[in-house]
Protein backbone atom coordinates (compact mmCIF):
# COMPACT_ATOMS: atom_id res chain seq x y z
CA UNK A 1 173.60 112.19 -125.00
CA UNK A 2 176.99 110.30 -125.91
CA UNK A 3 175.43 106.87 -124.65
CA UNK A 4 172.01 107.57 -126.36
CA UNK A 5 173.16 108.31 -129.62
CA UNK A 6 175.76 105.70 -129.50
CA UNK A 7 172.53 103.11 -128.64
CA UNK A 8 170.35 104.36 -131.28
CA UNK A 9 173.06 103.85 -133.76
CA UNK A 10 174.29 99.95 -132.85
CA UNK A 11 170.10 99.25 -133.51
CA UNK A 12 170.24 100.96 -136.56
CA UNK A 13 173.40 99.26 -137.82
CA UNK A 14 171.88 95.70 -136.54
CA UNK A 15 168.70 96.06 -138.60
CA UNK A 16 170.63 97.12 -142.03
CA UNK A 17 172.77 94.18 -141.34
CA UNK A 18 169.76 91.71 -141.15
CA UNK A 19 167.97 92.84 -143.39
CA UNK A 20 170.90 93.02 -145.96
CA UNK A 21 170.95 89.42 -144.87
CA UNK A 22 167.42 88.24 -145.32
CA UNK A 23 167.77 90.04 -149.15
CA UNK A 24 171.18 88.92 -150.32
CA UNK A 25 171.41 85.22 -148.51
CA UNK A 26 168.75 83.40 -150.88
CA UNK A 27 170.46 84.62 -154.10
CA UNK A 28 174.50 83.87 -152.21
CA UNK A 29 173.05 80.03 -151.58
CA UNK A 30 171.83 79.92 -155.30
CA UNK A 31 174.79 81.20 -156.41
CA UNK A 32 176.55 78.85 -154.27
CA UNK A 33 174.77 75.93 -155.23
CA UNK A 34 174.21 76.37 -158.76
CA UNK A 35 177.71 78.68 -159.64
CA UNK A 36 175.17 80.22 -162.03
CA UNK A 37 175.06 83.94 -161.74
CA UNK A 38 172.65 84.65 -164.12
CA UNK A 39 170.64 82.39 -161.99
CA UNK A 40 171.75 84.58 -158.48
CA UNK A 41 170.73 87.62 -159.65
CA UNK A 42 167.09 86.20 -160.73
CA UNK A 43 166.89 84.93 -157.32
CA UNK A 44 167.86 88.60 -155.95
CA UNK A 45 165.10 90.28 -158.36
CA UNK A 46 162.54 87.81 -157.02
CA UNK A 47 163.82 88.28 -153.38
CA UNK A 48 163.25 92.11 -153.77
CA UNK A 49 160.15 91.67 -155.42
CA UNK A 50 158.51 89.33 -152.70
CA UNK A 51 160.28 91.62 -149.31
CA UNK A 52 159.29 94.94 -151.09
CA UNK A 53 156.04 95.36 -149.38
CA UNK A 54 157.13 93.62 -146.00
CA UNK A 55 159.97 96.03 -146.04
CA UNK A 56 158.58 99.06 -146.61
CA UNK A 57 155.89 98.21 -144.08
CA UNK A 58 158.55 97.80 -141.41
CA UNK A 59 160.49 101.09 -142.40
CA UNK A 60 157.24 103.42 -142.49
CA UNK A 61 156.33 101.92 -138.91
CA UNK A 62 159.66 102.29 -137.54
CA UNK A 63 160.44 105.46 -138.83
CA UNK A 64 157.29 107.05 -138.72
CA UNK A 65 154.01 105.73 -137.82
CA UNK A 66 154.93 103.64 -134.20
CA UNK A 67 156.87 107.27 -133.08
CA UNK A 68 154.40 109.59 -134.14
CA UNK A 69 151.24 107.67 -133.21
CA UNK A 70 151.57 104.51 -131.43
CA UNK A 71 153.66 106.01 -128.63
CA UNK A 72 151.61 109.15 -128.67
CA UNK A 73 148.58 109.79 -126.39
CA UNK A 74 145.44 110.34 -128.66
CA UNK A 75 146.95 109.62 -131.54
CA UNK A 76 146.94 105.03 -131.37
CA UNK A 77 144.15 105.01 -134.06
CA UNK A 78 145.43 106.38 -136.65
CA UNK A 79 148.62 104.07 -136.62
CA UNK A 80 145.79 101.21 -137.02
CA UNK A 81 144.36 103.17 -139.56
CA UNK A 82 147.47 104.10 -141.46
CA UNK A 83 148.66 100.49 -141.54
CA UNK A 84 145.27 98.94 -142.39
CA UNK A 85 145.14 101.67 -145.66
CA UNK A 86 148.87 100.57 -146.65
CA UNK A 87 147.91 96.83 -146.38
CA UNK A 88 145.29 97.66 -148.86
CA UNK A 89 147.22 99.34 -150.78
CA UNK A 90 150.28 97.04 -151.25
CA UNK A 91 147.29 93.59 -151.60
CA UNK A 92 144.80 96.09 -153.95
CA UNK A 93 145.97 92.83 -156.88
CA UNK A 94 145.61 90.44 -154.32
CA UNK A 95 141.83 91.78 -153.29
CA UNK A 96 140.48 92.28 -156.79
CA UNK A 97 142.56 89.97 -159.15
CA UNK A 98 141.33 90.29 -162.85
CA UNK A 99 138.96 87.04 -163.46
CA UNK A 100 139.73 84.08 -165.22
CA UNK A 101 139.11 83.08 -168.98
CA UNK A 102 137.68 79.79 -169.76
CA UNK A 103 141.01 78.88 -171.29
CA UNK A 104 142.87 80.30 -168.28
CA UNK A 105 140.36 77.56 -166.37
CA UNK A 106 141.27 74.87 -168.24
CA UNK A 107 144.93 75.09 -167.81
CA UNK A 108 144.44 75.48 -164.12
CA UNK A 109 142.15 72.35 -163.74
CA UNK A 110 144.11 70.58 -165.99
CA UNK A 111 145.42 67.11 -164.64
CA UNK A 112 144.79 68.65 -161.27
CA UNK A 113 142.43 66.45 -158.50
CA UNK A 114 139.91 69.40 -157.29
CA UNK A 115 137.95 71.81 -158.80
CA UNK A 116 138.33 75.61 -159.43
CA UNK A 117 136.47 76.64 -156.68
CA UNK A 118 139.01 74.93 -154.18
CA UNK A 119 141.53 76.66 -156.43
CA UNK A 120 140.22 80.22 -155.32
CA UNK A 121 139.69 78.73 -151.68
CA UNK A 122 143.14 78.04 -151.84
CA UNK A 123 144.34 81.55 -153.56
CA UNK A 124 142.45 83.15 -150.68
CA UNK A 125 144.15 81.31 -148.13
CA UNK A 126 147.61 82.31 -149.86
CA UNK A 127 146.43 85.85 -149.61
CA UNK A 128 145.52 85.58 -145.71
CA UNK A 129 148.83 83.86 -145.12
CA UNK A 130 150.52 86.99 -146.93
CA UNK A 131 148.67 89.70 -144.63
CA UNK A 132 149.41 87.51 -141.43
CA UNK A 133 153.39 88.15 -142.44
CA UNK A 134 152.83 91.96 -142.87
CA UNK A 135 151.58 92.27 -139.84
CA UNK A 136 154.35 89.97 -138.10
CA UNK A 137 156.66 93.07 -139.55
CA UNK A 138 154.28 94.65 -138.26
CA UNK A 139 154.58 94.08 -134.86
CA UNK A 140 158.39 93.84 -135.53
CA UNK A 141 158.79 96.93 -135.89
CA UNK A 142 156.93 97.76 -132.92
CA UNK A 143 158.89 95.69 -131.35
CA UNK A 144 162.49 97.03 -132.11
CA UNK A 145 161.48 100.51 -131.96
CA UNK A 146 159.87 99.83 -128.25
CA UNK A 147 163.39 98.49 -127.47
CA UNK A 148 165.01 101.80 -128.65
CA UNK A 149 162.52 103.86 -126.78
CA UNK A 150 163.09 101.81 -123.61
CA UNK A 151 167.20 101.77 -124.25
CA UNK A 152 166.87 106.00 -124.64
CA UNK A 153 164.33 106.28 -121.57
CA UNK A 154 167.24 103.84 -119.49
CA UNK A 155 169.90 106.58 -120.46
CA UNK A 156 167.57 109.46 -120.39
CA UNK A 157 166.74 108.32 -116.73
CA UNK A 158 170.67 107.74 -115.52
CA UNK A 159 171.88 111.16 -116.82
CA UNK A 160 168.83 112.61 -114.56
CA UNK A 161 170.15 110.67 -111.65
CA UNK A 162 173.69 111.89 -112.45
CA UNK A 163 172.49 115.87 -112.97
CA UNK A 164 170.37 115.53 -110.06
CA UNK A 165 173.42 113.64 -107.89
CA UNK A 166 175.52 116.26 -108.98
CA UNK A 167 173.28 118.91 -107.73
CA UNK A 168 172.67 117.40 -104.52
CA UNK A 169 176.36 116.94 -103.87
CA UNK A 170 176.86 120.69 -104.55
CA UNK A 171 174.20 121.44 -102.27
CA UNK A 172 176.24 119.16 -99.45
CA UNK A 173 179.55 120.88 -100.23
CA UNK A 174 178.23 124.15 -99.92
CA UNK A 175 176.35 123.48 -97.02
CA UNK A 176 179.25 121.68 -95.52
CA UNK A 177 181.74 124.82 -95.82
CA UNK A 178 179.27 127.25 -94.09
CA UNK A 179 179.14 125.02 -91.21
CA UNK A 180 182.79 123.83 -90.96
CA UNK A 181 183.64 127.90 -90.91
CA UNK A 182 180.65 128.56 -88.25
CA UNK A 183 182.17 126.00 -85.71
CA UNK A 184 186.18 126.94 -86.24
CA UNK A 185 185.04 130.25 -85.60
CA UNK A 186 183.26 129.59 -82.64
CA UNK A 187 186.39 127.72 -81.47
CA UNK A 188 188.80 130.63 -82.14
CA UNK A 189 186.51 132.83 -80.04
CA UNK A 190 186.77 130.51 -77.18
CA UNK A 191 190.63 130.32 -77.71
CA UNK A 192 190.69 134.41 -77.78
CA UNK A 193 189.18 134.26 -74.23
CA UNK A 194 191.36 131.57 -72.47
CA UNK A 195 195.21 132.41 -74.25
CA UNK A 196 195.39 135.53 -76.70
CA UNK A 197 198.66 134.63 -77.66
CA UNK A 198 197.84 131.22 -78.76
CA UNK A 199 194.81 132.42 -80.32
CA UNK A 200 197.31 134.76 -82.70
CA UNK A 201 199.47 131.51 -83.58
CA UNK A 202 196.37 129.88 -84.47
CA UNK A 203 195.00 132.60 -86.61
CA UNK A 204 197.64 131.41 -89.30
CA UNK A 205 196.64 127.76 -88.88
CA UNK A 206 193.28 129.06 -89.46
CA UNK A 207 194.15 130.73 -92.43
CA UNK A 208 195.30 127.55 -93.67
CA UNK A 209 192.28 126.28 -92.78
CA UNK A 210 190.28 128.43 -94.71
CA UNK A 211 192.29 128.52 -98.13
CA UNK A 212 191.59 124.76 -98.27
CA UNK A 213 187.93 124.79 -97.18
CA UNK A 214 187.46 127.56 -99.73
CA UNK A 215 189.36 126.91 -102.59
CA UNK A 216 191.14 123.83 -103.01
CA UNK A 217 188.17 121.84 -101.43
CA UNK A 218 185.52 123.33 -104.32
CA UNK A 219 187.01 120.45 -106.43
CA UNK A 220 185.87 117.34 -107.03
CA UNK A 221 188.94 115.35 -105.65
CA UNK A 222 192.02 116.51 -103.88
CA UNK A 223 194.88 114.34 -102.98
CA UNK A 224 194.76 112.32 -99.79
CA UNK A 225 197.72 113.85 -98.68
CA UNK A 226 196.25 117.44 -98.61
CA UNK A 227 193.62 115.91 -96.62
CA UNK A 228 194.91 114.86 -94.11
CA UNK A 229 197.58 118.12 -93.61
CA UNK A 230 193.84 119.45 -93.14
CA UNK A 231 192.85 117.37 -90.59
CA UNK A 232 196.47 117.32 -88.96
CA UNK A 233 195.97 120.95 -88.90
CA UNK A 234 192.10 121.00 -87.51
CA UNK A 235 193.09 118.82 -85.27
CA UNK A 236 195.69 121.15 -83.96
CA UNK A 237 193.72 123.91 -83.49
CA UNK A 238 190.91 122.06 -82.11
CA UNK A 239 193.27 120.76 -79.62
CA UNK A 240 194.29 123.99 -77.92
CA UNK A 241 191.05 124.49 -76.42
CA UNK A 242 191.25 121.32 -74.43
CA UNK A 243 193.00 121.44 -70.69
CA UNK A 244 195.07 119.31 -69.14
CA UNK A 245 191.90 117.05 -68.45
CA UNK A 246 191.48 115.88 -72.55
CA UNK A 247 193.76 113.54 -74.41
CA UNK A 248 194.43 114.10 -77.77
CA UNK A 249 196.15 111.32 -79.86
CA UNK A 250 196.46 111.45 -83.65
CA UNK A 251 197.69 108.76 -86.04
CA UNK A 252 198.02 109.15 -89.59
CA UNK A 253 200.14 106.24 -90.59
CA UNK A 254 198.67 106.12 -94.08
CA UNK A 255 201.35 106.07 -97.07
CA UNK A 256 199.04 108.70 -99.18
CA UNK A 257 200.52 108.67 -102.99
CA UNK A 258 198.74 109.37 -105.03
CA UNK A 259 195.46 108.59 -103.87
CA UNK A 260 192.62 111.02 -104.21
CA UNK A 261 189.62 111.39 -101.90
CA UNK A 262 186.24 113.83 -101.83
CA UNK A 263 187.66 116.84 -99.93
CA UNK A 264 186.13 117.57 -96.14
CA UNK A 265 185.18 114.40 -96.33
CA UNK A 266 186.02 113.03 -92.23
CA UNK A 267 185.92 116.39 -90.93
CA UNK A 268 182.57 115.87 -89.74
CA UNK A 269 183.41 113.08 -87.82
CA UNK A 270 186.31 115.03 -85.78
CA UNK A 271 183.90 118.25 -84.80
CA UNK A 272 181.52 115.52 -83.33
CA UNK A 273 184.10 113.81 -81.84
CA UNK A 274 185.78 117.09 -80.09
CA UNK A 275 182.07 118.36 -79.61
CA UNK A 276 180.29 115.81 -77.64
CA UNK A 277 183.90 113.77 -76.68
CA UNK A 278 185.36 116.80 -74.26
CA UNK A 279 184.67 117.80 -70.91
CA UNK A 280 186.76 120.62 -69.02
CA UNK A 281 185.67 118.61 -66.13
CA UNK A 282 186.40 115.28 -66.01
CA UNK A 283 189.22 113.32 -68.10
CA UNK A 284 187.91 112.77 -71.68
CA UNK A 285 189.60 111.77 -74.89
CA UNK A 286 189.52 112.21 -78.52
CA UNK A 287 191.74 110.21 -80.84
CA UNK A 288 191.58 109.88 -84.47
CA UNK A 289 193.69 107.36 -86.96
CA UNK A 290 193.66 107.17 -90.42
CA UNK A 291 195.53 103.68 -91.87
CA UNK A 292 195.21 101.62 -94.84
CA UNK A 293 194.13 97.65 -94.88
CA UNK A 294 195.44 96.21 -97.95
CA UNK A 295 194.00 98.83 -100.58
CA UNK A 296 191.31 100.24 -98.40
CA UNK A 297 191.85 103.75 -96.62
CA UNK A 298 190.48 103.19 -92.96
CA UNK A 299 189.48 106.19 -90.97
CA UNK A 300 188.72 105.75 -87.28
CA UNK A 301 187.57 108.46 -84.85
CA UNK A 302 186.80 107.51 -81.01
CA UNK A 303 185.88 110.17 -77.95
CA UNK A 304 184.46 109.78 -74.76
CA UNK A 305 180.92 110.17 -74.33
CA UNK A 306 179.44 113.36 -72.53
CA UNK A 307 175.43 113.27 -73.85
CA UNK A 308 174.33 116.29 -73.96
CA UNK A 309 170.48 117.41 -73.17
CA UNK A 310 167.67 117.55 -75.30
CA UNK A 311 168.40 116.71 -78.86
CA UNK A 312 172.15 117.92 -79.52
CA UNK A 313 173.57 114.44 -78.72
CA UNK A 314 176.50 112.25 -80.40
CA UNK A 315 176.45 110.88 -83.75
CA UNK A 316 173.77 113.49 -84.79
CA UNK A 317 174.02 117.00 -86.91
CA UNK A 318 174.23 118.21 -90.12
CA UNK A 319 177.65 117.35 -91.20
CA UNK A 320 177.37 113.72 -89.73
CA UNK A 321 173.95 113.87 -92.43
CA UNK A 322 176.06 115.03 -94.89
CA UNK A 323 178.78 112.85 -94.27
CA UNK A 324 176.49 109.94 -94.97
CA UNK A 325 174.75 111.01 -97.84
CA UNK A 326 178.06 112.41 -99.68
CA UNK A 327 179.62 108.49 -99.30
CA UNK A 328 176.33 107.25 -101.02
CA UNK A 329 176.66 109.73 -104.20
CA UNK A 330 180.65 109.57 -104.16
CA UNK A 331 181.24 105.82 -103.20
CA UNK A 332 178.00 103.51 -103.90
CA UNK A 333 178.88 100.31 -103.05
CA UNK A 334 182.53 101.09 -102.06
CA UNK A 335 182.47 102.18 -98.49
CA UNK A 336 181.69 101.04 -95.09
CA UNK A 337 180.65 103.59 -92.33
CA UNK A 338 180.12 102.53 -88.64
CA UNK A 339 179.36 104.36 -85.37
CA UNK A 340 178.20 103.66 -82.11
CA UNK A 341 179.07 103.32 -78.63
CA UNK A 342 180.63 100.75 -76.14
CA UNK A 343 180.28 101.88 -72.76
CA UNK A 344 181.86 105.05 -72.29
CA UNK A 345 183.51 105.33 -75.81
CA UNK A 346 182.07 106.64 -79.08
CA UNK A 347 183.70 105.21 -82.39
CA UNK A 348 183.00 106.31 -85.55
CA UNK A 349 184.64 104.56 -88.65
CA UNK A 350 184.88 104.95 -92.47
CA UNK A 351 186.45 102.69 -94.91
CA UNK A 352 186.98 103.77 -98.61
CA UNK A 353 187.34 100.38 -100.58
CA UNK A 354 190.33 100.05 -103.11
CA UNK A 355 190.76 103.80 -102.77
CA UNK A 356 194.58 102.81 -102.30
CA UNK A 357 194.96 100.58 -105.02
């Protein structure tokens, strides 16, 4: 509403400043010229006098007639008709002048090479010439005010896309905490089964866990640094599932600041790769670095590859949706995300550009 207002307001101000400059300039350069003031303001009273009508043509269109007709379905004719009735109003002298006396003749034709019919050929003409410069205000009019309505339909149309970005990325984050709980849950079962006592250790992490899923992630931003304690953490628990046959290495060697970052934003990326990247049965891997390239944050997640059947297989899921769509809203332009595999290893990368800067 800010940017609208503020738009409708700097085409306002432009048209009082060039008008005020089409009425004063004639009777400044006279003034200039002659130094006569006298002489200025008689310039200024004729200036009026001839822009009147051409004026108040272009302020009854602009104000009134191209809003509530010409841009309104149903309603085009009577703008014609409204502006062909004030034409005829403001050239009623013009249409029936008063005739001429014989004496009136005389000094017309006098010393003058045609005749008094070319005269009114001529006045006619003059007249014509005057309508053809209404209308040009006319259509001036039209003109600025279409460029107001398409300036106010631009910002009318970007703070939908924001309202309706802003609902879709509330959508993601709440869809993305239901299913972040869901799968630490299902890996604290698991745990319960194979070492109770580590299971109890890891009910605290998980109460970590939780408070920042549930509270400090329902911001907007949270500071890199929290982040990645969240991930260190995840990663943790994650990792106490695994047997001696999985490897996992962590590297966060990322100098955080004060950098801020969408919350649960890579998590996604770490359930795939400890979902489709272990096997209890053969020798598997999972490792997961998080470094920073001049002033972009680079996040890199790799796992072996165990495809599952049917169509649970890696890269795919909701977060991994999410994940994608959430760095479109939050990051247009500014981010680079990569996955795919090379022979028997899946890798997974994000890079935030300038997000350390």
């Amino acid at each position: 509403m800010e940017k609208r207002d503020k738009s409708k307001s700097l085409i306002n101000l432009t048209q009082v400043l060039v008008w005020s400059f089409v009425i004063l300039m004639p009777a400044f350069l006279s003034w200039s010229i002659t130094g006569n003031t006298a002489n200025a303001v008689t310039v200024f009273k004729s200036t009026v006098r001839i822009m009147a009508p051409v004026l108040l043509l272009y302020l009854v269109n602009y104000f009134w007639l191209v809003p509530s007709f010409l841009f309104r379905e149903g309603r085009k004719k009577w703008f014609y008709i409204a502006n062909a009735a004030l034409i005829l109003m403001l050239n009623a002298r013009a249409f029936f002048p008063q005739p001429l006396t014989d004496e009136a003749k005389e000094q017309l034709t006098e010393g003058l090479p045609f005749a008094i019919n070319d005269i009114w050929a001529l006045y006619a003409g003059m007249v014509f010439v005057g309508i053809i410069v209404q209308c040009v205000f006319i259509l001036l009019a039209v003109g600025v005010r279409q460029i107001r309505r398409n300036n106010e339909l631009k910002v009318k149309i970007e703070e939908e896309k924001r309202k309706s970005a802003e609902a879709e990325l509330n959508w993601l984050k709440n869809q993305l905490n239901p299913h972040f709980l869901f799968n630490t849950l299902n890996n604290i079962s698991s745990l319960t089964q194979i070492d109770p006592d580590k299971a109890q250790e890891s009910i605290g992490q998980l109460s970590d866990l939780l408070r920042y899923a549930l509270y400090d992630s329902n911001k907007d931003l949270v500071p890199l640094s929290g982040e990645m304690e969240f991930m260190d953490n995840y990663i943790g628990l994650m990792s106490l599932r695994c047997n001696e046959m999985t490897t996992v290495v962590k590297d966060f060697s990322v100098q955080p600041g004060d950098a801020m970052v969408a919350p649960l934003l890579f998590i996604s990326l770490i359930e795939n790769a400890f979902k489709h990247g272990v096997n209890a049965r053969y020798p598997s891997f999972v490792r997961v670095r998080m470094s920073s390239e001049g002033n972009d944050l680079l996040f890199v997640c790799e796992n072996s590859v165990f495809e599952k059947s049917g169509t649970d297989h890696i890269g795919s899921g909701i977060g991994l949706e999410n994940l994608q769509r959430r760095l479109e809203l939050l990051y247009p332009g500014a981010f680079e995300y990569d996955s795919g595999t090379d022979g028997d290893t899946y890798t997974a990368s994000v890079r935030l550009k300038g997000l350390l800067s």
